[in-house]
Protein backbone atom coordinates (compact mmCIF):
# COMPACT_ATOMS: atom_id res chain seq x y z
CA UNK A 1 0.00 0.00 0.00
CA UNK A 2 1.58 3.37 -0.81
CA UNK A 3 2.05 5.34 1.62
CA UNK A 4 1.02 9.43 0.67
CA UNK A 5 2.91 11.09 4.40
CA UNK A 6 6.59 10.68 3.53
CA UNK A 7 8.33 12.04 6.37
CA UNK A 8 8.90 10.56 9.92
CA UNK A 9 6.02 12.90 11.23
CA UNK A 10 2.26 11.47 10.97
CA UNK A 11 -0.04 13.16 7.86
CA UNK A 12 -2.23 15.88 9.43
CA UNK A 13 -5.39 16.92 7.00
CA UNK A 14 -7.71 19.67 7.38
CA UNK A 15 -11.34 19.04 5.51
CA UNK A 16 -13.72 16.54 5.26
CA UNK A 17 -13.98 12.60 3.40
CA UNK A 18 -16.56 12.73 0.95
CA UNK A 19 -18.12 10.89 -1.72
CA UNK A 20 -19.00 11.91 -5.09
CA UNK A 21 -22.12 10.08 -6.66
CA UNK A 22 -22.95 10.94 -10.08
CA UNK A 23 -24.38 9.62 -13.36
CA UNK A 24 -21.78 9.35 -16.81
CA UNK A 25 -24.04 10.67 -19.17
CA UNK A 26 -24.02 7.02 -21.22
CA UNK A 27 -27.23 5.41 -21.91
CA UNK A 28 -25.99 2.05 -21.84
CA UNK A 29 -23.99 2.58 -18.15
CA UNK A 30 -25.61 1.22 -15.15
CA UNK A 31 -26.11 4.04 -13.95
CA UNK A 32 -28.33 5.25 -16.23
CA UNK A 33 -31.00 3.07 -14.30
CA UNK A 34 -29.68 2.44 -11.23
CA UNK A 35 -26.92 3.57 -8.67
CA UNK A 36 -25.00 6.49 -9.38
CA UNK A 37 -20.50 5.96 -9.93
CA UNK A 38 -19.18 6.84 -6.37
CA UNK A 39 -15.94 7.67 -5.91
CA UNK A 40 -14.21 9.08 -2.72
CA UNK A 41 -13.15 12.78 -2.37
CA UNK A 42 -11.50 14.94 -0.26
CA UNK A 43 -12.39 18.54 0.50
CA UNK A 44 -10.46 21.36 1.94
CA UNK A 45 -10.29 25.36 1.99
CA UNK A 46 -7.24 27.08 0.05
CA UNK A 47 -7.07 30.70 -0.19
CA UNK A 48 -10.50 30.90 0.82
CA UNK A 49 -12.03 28.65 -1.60
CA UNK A 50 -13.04 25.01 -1.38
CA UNK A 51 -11.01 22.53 -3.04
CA UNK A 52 -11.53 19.41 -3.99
CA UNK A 53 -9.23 16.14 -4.47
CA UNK A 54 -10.55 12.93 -5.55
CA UNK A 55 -9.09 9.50 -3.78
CA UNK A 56 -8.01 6.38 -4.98
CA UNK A 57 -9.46 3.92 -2.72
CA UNK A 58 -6.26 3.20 -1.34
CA UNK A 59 -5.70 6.48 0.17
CA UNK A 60 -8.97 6.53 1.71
CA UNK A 61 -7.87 4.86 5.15
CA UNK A 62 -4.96 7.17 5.27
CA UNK A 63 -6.80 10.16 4.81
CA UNK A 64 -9.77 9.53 7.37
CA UNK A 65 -6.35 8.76 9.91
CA UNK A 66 -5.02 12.12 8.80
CA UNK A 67 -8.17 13.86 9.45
CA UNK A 68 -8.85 12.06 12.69
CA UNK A 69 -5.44 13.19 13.80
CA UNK A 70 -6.01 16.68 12.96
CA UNK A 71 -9.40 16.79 14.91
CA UNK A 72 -7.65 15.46 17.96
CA UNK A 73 -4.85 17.68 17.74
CA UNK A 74 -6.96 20.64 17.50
CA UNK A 75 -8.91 19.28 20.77
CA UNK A 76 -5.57 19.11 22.36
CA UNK A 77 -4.21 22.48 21.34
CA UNK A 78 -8.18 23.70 22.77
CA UNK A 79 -7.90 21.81 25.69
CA UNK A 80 -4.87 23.77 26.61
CA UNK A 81 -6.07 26.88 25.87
CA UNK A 82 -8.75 26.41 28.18
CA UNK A 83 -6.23 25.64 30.85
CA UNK A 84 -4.11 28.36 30.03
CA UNK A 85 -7.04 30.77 30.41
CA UNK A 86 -7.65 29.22 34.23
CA UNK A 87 -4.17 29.30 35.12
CA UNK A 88 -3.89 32.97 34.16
CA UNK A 89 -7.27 33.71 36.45
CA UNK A 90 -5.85 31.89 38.96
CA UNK A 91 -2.24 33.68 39.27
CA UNK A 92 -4.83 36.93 38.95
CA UNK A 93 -7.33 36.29 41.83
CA UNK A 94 -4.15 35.12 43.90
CA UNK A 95 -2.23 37.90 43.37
CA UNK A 96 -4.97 40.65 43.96
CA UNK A 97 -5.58 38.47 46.99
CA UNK A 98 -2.11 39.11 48.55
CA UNK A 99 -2.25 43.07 46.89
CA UNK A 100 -5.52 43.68 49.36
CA UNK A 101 -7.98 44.38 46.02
């Protein structure tokens, strides 16, 4: 299986796993009648437009890994934030505490 991160540090993707269904256009396809050709897509914002960058099934795993990383990393780097934000009130309330305020 080819692998698309390269480098020793794990694939990060912002966007979201889609899938394309749609219909050829050729009377004698399948999908004339039936289900539509799906195919697996990934979508993402670049210079403030959406982007889009069809998969090879093969990727697919890879991606939805890359994606899931992304989400948790951005819960992480939230999660902290948070904390950071009570640690400052903290050192705040403590230190008007000893000023008298």
């Amino acid at each position: 299986m080819p692998c698309i991160a390269t480098s020793a540090r794990p694939l990060l993707l912002h966007g979201s796993l889609i899938t394309f269904r749609r219909r050829c256009g050729k009377a004698s396809c399948r999908c004339a009648t039936g289900d539509p050709h799906e195919s697996p897509a990934l979508t993402f914002t670049e210079g403030g437009r959406t982007k889009t960058m069809t998969l090879k099934s093969s990727e697919v795993a890879e991606v939805a890994a890359a994606l899931a990383r992304y989400e948790q990393a951005q819960a992480d780097l939230e999660a902290r934030a948070v904390a950071g934000i009570a640690s400052l009130r903290t050192r705040r309330l403590l230190r008007d505490r000893r000023s008298g305020r």
